[in-house]
N, C-alpha and C. Protein backbone atom coordinates (compact mmCIF):
# COMPACT_ATOMS: atom_id res chain seq x y z
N UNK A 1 0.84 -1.19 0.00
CA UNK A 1 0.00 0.00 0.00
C UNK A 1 0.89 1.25 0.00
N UNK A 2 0.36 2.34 -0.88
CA UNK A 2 1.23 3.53 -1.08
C UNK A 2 1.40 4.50 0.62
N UNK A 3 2.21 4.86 0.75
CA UNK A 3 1.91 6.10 2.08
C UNK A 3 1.35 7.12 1.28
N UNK A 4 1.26 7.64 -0.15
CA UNK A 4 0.62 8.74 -0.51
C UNK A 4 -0.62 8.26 -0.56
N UNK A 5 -1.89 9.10 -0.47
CA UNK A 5 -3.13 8.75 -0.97
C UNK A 5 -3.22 10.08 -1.59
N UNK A 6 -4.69 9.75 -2.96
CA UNK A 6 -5.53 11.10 -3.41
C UNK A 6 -5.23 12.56 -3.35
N UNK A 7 -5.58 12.63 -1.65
CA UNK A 7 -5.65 13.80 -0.87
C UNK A 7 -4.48 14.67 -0.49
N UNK A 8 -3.23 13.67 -1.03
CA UNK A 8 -2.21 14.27 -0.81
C UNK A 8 -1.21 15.47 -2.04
N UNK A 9 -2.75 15.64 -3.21
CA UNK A 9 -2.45 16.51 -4.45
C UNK A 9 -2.92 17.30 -4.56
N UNK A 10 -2.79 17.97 -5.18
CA UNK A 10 -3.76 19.05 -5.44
C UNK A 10 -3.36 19.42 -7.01
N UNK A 11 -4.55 20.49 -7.30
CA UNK A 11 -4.64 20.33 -9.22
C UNK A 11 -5.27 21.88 -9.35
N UNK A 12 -5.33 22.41 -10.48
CA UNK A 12 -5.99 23.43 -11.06
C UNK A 12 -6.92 23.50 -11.63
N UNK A 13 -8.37 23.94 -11.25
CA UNK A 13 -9.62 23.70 -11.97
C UNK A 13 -9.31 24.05 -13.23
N UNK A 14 -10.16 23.77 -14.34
CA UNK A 14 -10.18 24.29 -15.87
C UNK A 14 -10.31 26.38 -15.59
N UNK A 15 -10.95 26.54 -14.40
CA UNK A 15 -11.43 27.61 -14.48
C UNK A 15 -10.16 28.74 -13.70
N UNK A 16 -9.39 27.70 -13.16
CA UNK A 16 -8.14 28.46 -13.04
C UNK A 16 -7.90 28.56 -11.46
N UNK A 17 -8.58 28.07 -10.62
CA UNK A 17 -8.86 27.65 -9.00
C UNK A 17 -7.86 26.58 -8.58
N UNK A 18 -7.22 27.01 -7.43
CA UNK A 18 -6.43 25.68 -6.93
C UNK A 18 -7.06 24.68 -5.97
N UNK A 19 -7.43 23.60 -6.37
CA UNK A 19 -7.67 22.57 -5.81
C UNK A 19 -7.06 21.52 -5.20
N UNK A 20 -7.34 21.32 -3.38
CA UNK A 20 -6.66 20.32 -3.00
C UNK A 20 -7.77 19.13 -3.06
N UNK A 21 -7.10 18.28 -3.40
CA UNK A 21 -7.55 16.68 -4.54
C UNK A 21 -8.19 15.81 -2.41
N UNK A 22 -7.99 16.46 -1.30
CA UNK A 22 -8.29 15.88 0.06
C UNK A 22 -9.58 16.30 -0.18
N UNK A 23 -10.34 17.10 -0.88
CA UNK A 23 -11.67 17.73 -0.86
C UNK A 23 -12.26 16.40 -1.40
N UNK A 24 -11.96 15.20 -1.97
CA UNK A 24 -12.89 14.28 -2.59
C UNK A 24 -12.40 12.77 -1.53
N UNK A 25 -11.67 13.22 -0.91
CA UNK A 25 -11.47 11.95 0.49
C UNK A 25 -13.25 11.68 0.67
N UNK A 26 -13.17 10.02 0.55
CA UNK A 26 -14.70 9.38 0.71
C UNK A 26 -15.15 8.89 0.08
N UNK A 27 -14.50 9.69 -1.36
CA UNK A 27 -15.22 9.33 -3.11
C UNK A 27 -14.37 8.57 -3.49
N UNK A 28 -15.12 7.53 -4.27
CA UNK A 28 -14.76 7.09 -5.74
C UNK A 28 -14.18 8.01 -6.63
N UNK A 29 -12.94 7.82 -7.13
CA UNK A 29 -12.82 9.02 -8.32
C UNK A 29 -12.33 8.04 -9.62
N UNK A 30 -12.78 9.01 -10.73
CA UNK A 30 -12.15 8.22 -12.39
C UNK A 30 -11.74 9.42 -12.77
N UNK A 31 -10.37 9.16 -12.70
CA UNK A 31 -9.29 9.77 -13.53
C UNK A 31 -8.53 9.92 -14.66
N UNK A 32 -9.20 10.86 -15.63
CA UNK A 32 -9.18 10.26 -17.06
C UNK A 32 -7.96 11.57 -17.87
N UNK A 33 -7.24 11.29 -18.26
CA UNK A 33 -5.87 12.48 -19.43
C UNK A 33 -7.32 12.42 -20.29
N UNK A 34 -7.83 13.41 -21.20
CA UNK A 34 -8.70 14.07 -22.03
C UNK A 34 -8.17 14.46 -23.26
N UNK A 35 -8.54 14.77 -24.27
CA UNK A 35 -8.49 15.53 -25.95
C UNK A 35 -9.65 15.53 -26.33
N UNK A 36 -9.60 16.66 -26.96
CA UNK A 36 -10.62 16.95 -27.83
C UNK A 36 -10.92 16.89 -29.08
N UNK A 37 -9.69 16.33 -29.62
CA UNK A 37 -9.45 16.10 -31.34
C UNK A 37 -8.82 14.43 -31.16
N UNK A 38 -9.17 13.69 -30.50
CA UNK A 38 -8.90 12.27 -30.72
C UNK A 38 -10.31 11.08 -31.18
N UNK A 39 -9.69 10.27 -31.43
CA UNK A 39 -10.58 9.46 -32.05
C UNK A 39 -11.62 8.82 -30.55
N UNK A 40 -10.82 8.83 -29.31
CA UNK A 40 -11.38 8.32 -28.54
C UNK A 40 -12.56 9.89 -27.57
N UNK A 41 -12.41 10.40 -28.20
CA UNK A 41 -13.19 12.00 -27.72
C UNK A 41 -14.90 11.55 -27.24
N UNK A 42 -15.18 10.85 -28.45
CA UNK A 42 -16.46 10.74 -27.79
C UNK A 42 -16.90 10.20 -26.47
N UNK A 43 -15.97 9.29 -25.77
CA UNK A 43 -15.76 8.95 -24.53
C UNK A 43 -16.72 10.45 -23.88
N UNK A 44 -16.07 11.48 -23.57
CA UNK A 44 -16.52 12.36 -23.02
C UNK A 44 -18.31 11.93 -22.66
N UNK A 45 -18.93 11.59 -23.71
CA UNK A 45 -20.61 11.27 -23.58
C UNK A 45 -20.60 10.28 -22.42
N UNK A 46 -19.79 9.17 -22.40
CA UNK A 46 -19.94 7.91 -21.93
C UNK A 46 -19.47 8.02 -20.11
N UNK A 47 -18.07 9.52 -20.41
CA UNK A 47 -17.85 9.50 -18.90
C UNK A 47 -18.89 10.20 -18.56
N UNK A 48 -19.72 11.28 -19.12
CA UNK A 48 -20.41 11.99 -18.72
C UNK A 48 -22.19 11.38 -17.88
N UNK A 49 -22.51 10.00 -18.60
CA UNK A 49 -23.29 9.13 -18.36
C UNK A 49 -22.80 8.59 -17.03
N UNK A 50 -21.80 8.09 -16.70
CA UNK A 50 -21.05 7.74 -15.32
C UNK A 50 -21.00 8.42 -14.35
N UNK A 51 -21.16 9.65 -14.49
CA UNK A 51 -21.18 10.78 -13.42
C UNK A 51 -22.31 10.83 -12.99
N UNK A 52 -23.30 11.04 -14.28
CA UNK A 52 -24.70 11.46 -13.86
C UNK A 52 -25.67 10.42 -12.75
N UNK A 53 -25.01 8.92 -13.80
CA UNK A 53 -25.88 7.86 -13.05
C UNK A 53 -25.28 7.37 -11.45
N UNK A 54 -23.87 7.66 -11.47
CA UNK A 54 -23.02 7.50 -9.68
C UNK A 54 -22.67 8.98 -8.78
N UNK A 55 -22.92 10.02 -9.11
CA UNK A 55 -22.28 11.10 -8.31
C UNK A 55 -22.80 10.84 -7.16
N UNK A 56 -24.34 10.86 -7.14
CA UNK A 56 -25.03 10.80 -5.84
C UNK A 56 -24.55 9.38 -5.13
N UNK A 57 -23.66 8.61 -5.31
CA UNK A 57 -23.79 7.48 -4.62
C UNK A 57 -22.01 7.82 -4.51
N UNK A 58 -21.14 8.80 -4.93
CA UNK A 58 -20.10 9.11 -4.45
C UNK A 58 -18.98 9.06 -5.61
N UNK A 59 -19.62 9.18 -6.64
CA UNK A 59 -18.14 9.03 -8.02
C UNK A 59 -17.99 10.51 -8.03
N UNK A 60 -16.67 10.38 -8.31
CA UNK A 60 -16.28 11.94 -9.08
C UNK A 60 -15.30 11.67 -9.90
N UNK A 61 -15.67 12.04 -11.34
CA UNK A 61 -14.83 11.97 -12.75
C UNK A 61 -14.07 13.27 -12.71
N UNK A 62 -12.74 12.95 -12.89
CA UNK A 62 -12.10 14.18 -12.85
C UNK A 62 -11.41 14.14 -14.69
N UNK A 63 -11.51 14.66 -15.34
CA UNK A 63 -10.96 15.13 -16.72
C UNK A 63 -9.73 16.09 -16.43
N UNK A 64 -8.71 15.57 -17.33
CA UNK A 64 -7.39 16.10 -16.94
C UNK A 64 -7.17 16.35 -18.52
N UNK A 65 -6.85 17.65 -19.31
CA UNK A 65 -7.17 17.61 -20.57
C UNK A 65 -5.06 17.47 -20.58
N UNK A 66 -4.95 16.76 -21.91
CA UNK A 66 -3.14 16.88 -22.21
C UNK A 66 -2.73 16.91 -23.21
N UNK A 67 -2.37 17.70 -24.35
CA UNK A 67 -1.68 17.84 -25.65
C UNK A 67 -1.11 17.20 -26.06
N UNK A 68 -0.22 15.95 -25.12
CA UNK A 68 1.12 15.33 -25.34
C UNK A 68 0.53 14.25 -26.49
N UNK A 69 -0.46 14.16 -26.70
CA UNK A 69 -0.58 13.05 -28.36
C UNK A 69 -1.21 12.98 -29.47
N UNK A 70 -0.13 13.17 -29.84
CA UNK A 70 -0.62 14.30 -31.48
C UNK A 70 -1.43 15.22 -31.28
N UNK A 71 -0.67 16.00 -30.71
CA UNK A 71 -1.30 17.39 -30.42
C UNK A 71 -2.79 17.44 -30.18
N UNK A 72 -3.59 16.68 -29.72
CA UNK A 72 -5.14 16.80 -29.75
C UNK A 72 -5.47 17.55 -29.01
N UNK A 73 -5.33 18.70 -28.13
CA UNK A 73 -5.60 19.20 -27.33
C UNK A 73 -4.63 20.55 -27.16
N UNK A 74 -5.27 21.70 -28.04
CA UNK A 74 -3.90 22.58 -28.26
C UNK A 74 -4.50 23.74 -27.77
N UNK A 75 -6.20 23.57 -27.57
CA UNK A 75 -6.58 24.96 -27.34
C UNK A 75 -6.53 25.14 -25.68
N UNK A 76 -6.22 26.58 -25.18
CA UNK A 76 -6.58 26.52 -24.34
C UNK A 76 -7.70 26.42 -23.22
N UNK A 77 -7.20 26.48 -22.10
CA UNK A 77 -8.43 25.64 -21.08
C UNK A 77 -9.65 26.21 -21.24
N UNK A 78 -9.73 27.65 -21.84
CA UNK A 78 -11.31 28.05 -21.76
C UNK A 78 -12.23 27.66 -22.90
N UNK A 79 -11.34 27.27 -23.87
CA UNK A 79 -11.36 26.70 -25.36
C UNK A 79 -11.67 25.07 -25.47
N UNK A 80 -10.70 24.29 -24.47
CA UNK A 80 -11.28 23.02 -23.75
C UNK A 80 -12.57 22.98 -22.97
N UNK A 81 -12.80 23.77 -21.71
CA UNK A 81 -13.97 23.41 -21.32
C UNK A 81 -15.43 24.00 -21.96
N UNK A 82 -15.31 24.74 -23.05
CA UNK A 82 -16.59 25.45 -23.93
C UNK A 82 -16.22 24.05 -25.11
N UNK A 83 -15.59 23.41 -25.65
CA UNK A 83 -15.94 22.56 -26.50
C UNK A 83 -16.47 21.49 -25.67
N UNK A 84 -15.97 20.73 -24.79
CA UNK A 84 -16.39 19.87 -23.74
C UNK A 84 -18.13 19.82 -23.38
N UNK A 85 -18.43 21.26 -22.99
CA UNK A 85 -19.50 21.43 -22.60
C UNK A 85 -20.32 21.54 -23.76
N UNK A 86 -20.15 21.85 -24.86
CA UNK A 86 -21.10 22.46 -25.84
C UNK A 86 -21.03 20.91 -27.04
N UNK A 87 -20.15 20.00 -26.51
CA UNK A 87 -20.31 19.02 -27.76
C UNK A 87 -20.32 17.60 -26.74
N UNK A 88 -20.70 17.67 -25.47
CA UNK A 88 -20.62 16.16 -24.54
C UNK A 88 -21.50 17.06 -23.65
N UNK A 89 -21.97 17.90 -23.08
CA UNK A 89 -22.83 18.08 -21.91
C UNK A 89 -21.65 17.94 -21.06
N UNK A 90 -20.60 18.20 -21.22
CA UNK A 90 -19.67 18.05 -19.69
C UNK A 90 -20.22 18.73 -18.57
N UNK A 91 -20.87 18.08 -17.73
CA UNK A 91 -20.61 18.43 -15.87
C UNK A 91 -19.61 18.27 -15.05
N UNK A 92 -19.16 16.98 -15.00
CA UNK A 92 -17.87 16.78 -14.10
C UNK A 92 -17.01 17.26 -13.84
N UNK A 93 -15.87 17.35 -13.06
CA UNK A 93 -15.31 18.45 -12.82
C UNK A 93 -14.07 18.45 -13.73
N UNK A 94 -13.65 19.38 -14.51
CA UNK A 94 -12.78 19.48 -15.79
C UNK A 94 -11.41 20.80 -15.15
N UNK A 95 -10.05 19.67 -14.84
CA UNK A 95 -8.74 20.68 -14.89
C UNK A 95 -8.13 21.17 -15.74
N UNK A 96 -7.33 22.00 -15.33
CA UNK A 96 -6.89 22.58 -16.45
C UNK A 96 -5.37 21.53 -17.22
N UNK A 97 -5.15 21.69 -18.48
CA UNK A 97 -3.98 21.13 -19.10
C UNK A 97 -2.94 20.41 -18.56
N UNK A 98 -2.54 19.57 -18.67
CA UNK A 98 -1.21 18.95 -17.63
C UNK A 98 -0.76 18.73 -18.95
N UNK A 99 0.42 18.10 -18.27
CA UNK A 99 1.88 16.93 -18.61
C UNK A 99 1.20 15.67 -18.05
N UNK A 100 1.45 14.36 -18.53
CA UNK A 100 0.74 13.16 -17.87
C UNK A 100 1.49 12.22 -18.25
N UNK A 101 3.20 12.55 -18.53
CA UNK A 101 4.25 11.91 -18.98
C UNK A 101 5.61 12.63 -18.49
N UNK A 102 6.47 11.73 -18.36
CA UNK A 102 8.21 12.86 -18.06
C UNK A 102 8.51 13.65 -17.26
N UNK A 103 9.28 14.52 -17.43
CA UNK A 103 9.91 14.67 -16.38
C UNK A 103 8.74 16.17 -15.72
N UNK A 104 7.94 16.66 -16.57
CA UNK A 104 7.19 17.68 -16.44
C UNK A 104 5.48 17.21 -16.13
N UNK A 105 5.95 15.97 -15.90
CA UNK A 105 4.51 15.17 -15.53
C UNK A 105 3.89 15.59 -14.08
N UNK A 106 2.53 15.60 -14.01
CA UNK A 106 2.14 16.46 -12.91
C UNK A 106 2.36 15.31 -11.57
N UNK A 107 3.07 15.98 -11.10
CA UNK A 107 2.83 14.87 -9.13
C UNK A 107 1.53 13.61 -9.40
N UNK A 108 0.43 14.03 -9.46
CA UNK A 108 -0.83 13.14 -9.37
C UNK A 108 -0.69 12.16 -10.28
N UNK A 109 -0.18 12.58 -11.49
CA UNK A 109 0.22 11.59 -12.84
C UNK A 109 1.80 10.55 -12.24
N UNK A 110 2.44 11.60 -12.08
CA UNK A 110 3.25 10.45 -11.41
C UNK A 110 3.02 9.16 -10.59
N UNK A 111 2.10 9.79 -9.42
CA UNK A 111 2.16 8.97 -8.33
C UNK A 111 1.03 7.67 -8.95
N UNK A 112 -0.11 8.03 -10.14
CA UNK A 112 -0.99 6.93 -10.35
C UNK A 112 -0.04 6.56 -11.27
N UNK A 113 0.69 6.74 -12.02
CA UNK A 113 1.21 5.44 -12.65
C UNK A 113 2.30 4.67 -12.08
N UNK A 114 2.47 5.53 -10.83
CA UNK A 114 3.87 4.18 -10.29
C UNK A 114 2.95 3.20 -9.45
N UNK A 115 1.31 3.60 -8.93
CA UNK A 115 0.58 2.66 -8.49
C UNK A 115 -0.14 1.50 -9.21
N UNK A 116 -0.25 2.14 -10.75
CA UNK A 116 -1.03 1.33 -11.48
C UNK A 116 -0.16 1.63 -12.71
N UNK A 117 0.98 0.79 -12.89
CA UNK A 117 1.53 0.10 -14.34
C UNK A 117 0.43 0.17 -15.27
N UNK A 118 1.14 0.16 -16.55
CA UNK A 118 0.06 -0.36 -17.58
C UNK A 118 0.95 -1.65 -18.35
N UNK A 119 0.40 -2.12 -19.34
CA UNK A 119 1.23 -3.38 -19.99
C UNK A 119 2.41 -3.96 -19.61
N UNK A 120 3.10 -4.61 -18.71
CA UNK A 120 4.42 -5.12 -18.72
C UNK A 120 4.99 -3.90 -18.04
N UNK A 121 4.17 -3.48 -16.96
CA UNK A 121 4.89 -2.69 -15.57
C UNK A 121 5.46 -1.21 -16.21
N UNK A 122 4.98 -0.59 -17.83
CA UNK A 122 5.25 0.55 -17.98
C UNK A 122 4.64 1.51 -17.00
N UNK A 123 5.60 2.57 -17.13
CA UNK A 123 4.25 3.57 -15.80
C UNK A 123 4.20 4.77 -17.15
N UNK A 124 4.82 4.76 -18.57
CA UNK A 124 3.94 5.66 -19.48
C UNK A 124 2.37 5.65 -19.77
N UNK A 125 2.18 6.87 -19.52
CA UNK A 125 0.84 7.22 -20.16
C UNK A 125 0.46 7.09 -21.58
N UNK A 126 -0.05 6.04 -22.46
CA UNK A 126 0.29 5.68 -23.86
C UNK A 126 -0.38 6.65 -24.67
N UNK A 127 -1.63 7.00 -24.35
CA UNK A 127 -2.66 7.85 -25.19
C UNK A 127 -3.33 8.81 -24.66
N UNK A 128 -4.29 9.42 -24.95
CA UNK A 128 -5.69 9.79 -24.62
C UNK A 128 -6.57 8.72 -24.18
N UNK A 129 -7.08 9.36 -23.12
CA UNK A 129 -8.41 8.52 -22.26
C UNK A 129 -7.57 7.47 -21.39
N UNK A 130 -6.83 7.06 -20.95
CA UNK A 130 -6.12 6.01 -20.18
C UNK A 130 -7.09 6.18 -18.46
N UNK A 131 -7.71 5.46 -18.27
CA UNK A 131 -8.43 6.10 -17.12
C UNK A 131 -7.66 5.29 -15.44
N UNK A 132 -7.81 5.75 -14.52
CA UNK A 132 -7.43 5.20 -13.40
C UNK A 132 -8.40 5.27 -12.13
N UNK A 133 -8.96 4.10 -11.66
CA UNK A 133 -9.86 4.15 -10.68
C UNK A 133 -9.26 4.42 -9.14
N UNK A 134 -10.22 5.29 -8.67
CA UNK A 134 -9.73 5.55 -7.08
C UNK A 134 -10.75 4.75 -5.78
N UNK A 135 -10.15 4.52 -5.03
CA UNK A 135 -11.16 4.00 -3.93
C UNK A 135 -11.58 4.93 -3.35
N UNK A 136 -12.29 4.93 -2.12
CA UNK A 136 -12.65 5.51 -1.15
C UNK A 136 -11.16 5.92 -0.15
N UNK A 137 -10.73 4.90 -0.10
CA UNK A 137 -9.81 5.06 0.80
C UNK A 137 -8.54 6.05 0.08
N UNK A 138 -8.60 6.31 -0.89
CA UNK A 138 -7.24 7.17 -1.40
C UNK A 138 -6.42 6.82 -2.30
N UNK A 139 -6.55 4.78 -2.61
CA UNK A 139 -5.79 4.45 -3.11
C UNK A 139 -6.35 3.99 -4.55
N UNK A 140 -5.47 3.77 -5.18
CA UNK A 140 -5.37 2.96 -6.78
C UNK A 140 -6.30 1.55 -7.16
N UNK A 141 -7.40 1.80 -7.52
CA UNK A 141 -7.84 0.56 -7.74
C UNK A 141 -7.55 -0.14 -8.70
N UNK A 142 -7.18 0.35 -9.85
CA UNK A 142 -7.18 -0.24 -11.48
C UNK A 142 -7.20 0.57 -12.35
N UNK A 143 -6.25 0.34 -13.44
CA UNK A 143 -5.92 1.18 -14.56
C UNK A 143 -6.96 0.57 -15.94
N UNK A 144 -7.17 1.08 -16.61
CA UNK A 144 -7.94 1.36 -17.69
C UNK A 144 -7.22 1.85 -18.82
N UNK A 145 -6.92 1.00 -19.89
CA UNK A 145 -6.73 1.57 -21.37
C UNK A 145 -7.56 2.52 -21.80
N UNK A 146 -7.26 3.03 -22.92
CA UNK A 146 -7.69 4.25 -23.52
C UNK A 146 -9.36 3.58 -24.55
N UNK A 147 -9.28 2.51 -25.10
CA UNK A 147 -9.82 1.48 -25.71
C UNK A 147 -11.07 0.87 -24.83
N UNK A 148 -10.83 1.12 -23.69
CA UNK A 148 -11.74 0.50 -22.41
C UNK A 148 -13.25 1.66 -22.12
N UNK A 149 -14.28 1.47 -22.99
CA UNK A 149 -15.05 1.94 -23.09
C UNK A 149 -16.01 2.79 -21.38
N UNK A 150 -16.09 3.63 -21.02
CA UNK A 150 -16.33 3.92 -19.95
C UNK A 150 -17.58 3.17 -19.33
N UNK A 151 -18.80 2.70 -20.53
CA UNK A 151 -20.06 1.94 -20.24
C UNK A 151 -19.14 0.48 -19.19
N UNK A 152 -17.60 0.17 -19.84
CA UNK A 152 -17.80 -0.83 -19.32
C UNK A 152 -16.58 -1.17 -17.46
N UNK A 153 -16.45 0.02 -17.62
CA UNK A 153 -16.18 0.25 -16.07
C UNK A 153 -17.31 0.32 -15.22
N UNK A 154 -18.56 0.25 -15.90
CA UNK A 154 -19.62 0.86 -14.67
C UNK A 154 -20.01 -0.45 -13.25
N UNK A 155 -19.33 -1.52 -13.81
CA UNK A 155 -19.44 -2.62 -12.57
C UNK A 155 -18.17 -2.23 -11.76
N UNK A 156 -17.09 -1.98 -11.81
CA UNK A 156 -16.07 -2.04 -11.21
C UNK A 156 -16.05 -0.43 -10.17
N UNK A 157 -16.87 0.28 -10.89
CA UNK A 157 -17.43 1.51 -10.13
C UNK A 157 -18.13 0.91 -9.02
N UNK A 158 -19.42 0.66 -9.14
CA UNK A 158 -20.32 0.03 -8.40
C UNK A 158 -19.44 -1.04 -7.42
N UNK A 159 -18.88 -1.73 -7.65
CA UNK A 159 -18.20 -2.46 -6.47
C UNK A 159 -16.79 -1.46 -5.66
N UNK A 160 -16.82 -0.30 -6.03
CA UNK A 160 -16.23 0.56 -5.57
C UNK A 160 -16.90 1.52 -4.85
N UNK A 161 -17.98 1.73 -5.14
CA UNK A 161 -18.50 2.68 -4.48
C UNK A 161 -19.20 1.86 -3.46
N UNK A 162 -19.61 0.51 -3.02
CA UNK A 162 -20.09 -0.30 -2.23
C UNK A 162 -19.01 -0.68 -1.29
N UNK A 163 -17.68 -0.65 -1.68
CA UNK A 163 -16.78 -1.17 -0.49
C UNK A 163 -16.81 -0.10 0.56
């Protein structure tokens, strides 16, 4: 088990607010790197369905938007969250731009991929949409490919938000 949990980050709303990440200690969180010009974009509908149907029972989708692949994501954050909202209904709560790779990778990105590897113990972030589940308790439940449709996390939610 990590000594860091969740609560021990903090992030920048899309709207430009500093957020400490201890404000969602309790919750379920899905932690998703974002674009807006990728093939996997429409996701946005599917996380947005996940929010609506678990918030009240304790999910919180956090959207982390990141440029780093093939540039899909070049506009800025006010430019991200008005396409977001105006072409997915985005509610959830949407940060502003990161790094989610290297040496300029944000703390939070760091610390979930040294908890949750992807393929053969990489801790790179491969694409857009790579999602990472949080417990209640702070820690790493399971990583999610980019390919891993959000409809079909909704059991692994549910047995998360029940523990």
């Amino acid at each position: 088990m990590s000594e860091q949990s969740i609560g021990d980050f903090d992030a920048q709303t899309i709207g430009g607010k500093r957020v400490k990440l201890s404000k969602y200690e309790g919750k379920v969180l899905l932690i998703v790197n974002t674009a807006s010009a990728c093939g996997f974009t429409p996701q946005f509908g599917g996380l947005e369905k996940l929010w609506e149907q678990f918030k009240d029972q304790g999910l919180v989708v956090l959207g982390f938007p990141s440029n780093e692949f093939g540039a899909q994501d070049p506009g800025s954050d006010d430019e991200i969250a008005s396409f977001c909202q105006v072409n997915y209904g985005v509610s959830f709560p949407m940060m502003s731009k990161i790094e989610v790779n290297g040496s300029n990778a944000h703390p939070l990105y760091k610390w979930l991929t040294k908890e949750a590897p992807g393929l053969l113990g990489t801790q790179m972030i491969k694409w857009n949409f790579t999602k990472f589940l949080v417990g209640r308790d702070g820690q790493v439940i399971k990583r999610y490919a980019p390919q891993d449709a959000p409809e079909k996390i909704a059991g692994d939610i549910e047995a998360a938000l029940s523990a």
